[in-house]
Every structure is written in C-alpha cells, then in structure tokens.
N, C-alpha and C. Protein backbone atom coordinates (compact mmCIF):
# COMPACT_ATOMS: atom_id res chain seq x y z
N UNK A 1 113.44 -57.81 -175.55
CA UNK A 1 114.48 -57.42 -174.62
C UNK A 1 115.83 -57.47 -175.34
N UNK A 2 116.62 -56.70 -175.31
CA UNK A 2 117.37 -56.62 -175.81
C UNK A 2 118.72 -57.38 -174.65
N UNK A 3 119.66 -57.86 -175.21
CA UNK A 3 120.58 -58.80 -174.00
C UNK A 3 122.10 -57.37 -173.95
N UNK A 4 122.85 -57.55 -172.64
CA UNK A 4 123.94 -56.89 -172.30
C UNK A 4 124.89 -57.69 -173.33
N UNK A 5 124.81 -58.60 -173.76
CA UNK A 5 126.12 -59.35 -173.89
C UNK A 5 125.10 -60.71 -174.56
N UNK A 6 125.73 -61.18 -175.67
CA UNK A 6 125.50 -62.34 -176.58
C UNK A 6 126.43 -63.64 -176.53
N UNK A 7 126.11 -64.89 -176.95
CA UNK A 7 127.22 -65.88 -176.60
C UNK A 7 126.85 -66.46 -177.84
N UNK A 8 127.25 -67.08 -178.91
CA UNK A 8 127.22 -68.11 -179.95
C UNK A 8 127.81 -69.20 -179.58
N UNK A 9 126.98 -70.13 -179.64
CA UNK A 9 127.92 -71.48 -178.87
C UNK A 9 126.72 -72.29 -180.50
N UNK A 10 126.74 -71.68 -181.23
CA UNK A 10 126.39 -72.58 -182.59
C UNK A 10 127.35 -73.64 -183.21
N UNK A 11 127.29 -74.82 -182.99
CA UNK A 11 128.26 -75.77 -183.70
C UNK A 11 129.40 -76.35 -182.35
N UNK A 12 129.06 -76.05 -180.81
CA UNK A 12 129.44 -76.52 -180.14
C UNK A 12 128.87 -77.57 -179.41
N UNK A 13 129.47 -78.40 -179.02
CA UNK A 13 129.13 -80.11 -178.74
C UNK A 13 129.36 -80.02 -176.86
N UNK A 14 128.01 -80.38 -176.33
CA UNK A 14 127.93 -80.67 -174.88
C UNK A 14 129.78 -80.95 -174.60
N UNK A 15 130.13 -80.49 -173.07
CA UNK A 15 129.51 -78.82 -172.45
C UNK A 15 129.93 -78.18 -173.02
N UNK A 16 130.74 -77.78 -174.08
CA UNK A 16 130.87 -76.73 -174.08
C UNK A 16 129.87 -75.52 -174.63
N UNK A 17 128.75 -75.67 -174.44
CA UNK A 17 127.27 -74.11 -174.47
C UNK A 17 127.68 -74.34 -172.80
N UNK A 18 127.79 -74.84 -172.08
CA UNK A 18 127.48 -74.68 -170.91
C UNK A 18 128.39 -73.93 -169.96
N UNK A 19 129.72 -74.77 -170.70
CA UNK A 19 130.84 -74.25 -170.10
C UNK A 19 130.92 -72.59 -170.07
N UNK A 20 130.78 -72.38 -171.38
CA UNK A 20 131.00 -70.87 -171.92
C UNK A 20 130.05 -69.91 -171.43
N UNK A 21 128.64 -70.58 -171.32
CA UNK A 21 127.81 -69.47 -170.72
C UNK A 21 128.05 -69.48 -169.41
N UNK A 22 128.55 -70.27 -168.60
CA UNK A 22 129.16 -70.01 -167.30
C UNK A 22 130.19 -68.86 -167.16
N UNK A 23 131.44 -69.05 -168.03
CA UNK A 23 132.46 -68.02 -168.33
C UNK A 23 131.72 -66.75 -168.61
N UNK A 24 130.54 -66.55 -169.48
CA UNK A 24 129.97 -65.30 -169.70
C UNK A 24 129.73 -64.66 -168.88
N UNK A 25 128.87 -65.46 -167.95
CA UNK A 25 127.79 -64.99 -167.26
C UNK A 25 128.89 -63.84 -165.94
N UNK A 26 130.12 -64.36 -166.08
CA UNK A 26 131.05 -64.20 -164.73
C UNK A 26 131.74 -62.78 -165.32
N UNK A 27 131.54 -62.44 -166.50
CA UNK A 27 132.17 -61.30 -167.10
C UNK A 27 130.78 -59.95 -166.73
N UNK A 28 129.52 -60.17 -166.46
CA UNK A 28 128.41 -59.50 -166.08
C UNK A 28 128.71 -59.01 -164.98
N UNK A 29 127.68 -58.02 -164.91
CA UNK A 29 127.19 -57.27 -163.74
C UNK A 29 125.71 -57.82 -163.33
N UNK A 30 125.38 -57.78 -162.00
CA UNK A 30 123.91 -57.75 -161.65
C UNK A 30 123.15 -57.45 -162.35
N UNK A 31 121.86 -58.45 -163.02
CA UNK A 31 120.82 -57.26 -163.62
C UNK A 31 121.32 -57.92 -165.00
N UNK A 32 122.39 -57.70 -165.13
CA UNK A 32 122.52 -57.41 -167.35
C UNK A 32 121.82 -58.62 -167.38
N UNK A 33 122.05 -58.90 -168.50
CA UNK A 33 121.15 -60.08 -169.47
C UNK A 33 122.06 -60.57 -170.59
N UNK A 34 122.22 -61.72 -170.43
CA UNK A 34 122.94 -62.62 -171.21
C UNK A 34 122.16 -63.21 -172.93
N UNK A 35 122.09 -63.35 -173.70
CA UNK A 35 121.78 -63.78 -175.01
C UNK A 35 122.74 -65.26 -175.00
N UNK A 36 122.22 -66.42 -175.07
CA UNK A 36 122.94 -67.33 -175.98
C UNK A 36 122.21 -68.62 -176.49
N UNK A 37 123.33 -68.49 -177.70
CA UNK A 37 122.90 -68.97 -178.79
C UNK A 37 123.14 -71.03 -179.08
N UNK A 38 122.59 -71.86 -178.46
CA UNK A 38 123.16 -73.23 -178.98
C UNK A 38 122.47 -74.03 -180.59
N UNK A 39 123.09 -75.05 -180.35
CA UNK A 39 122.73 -75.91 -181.53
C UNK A 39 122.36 -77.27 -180.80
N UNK A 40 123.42 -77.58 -179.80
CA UNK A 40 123.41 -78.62 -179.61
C UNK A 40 121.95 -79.22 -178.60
N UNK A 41 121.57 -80.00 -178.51
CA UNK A 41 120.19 -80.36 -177.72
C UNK A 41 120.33 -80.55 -176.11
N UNK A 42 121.68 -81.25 -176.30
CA UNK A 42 121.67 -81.25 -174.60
C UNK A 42 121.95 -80.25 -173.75
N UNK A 43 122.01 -78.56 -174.55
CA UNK A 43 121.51 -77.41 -174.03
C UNK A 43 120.70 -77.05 -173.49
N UNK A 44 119.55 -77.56 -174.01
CA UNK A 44 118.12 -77.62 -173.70
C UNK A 44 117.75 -78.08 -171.99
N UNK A 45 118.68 -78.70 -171.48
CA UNK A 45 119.15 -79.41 -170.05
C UNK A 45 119.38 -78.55 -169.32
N UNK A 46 121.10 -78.89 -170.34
CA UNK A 46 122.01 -78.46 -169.09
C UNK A 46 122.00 -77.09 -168.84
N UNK A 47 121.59 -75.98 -169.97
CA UNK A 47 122.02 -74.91 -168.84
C UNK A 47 120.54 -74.45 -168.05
N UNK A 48 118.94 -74.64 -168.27
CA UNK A 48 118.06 -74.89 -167.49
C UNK A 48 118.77 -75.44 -166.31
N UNK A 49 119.14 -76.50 -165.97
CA UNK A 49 119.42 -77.19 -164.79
C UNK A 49 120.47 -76.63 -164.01
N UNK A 50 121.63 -76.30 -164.88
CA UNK A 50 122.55 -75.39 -164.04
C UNK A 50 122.00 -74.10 -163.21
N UNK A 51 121.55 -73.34 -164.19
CA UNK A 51 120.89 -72.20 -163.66
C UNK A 51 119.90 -72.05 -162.32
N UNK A 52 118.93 -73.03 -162.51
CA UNK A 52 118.08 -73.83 -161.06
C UNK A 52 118.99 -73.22 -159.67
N UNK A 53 120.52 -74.08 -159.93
CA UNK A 53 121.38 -74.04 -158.93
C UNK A 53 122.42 -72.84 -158.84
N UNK A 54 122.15 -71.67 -159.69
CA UNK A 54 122.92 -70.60 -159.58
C UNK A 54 122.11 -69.84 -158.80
N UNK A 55 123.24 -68.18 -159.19
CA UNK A 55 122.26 -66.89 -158.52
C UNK A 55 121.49 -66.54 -159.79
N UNK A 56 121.75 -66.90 -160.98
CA UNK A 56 121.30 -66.76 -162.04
C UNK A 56 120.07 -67.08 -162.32
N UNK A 57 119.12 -66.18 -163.36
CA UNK A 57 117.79 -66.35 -163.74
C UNK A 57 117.34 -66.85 -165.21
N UNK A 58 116.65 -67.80 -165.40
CA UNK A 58 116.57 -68.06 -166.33
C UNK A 58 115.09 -66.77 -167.59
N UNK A 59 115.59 -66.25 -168.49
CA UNK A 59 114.48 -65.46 -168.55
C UNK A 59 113.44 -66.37 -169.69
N UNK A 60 114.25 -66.73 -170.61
CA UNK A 60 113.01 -67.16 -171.71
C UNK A 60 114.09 -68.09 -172.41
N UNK A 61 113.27 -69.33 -173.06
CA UNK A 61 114.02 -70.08 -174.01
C UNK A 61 113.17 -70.85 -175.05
N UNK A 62 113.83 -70.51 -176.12
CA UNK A 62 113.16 -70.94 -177.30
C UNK A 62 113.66 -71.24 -178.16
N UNK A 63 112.91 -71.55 -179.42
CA UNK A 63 113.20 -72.10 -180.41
C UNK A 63 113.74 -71.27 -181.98
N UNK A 64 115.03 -71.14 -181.87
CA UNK A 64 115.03 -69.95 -182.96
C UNK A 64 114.71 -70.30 -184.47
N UNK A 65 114.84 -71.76 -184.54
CA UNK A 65 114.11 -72.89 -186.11
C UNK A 65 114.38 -74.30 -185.29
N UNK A 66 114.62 -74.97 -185.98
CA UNK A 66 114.28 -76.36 -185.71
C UNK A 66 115.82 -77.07 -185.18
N UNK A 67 116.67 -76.26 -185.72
CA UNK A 67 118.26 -76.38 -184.83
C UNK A 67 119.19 -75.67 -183.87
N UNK A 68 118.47 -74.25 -183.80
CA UNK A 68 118.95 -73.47 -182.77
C UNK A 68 117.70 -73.23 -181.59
N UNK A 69 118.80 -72.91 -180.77
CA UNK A 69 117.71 -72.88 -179.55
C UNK A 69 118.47 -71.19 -178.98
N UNK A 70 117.48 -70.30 -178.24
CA UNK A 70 118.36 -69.36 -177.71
C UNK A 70 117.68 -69.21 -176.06
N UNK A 71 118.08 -68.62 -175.49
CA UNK A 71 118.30 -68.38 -173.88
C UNK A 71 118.82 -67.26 -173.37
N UNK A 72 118.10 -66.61 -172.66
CA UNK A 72 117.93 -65.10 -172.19
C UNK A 72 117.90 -65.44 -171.03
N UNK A 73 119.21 -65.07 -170.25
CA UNK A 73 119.56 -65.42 -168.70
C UNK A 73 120.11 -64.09 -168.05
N UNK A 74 119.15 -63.46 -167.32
CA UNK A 74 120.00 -62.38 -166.22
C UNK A 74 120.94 -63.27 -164.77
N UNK A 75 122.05 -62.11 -165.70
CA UNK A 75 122.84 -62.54 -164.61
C UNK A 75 122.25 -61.91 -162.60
N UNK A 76 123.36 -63.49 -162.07
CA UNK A 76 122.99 -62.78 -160.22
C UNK A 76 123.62 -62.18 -159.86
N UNK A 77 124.10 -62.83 -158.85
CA UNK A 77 125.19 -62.03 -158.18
C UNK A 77 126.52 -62.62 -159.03
C-alpha cells in the first residue's frame, strides 16, 4: 500500500512520534493513509493506544529492523 502522506519521527523521544502523528493525521482527508516512521519503543504503545480512541484506523505495524518500527494508519474523520 502505498501511504497519502509519510511522517519520520526517527530519532524522536516519547511523545513526540505521537504528538506529530496526531498533527499529521489532522492535515488528511478521509480514507488517505498515513506512513510513520519511529525509533523510539514507547511508540509501539502509544500511538496503538491512541488510535483505539480516535476516528482513526490502525492498518499494519511492524518492524522495519531491529530499531525502527513503521505504522500505516488511515485517517477518520
């Protein structure tokens, strides 16, 4: 799948992956699809858990090597 819009939050320290993919997600339309990129682990959480409580969908998250993690989130409303 290819994403509407990418986020690098590589080398950023809890929240800020969280913060920012919030800010992203608010620059979307319905539908697009977000790409982002962390380092940090307590990513792995927080934006799973945020998302739970959005209009937002979580699509897939994985392991891009052993220090990045990435996350494919369609945006909601």
């Amino acid at each position: 799948m290819t994403p509407d819009s990418t986020l690098d939050a590589t080398g950023l320290q809890c929240p800020m992956p969280l913060l920012k993919t919030k800010l992203a997600l608010r620059d979307l339309s319905p539908g697009e699809v977000l790409q982002v990129t962390a380092t940090d682990s307590g990513s792995l959480v927080d934006i799973p858990r945020y998302l739970e409580k959005s209009p937002h969908t979580l699509l897939s998250q994985s392991d891009a090597d052993a220090d990045r993690y990435i996350f494919l989130i369609s945006c909601g409303v």
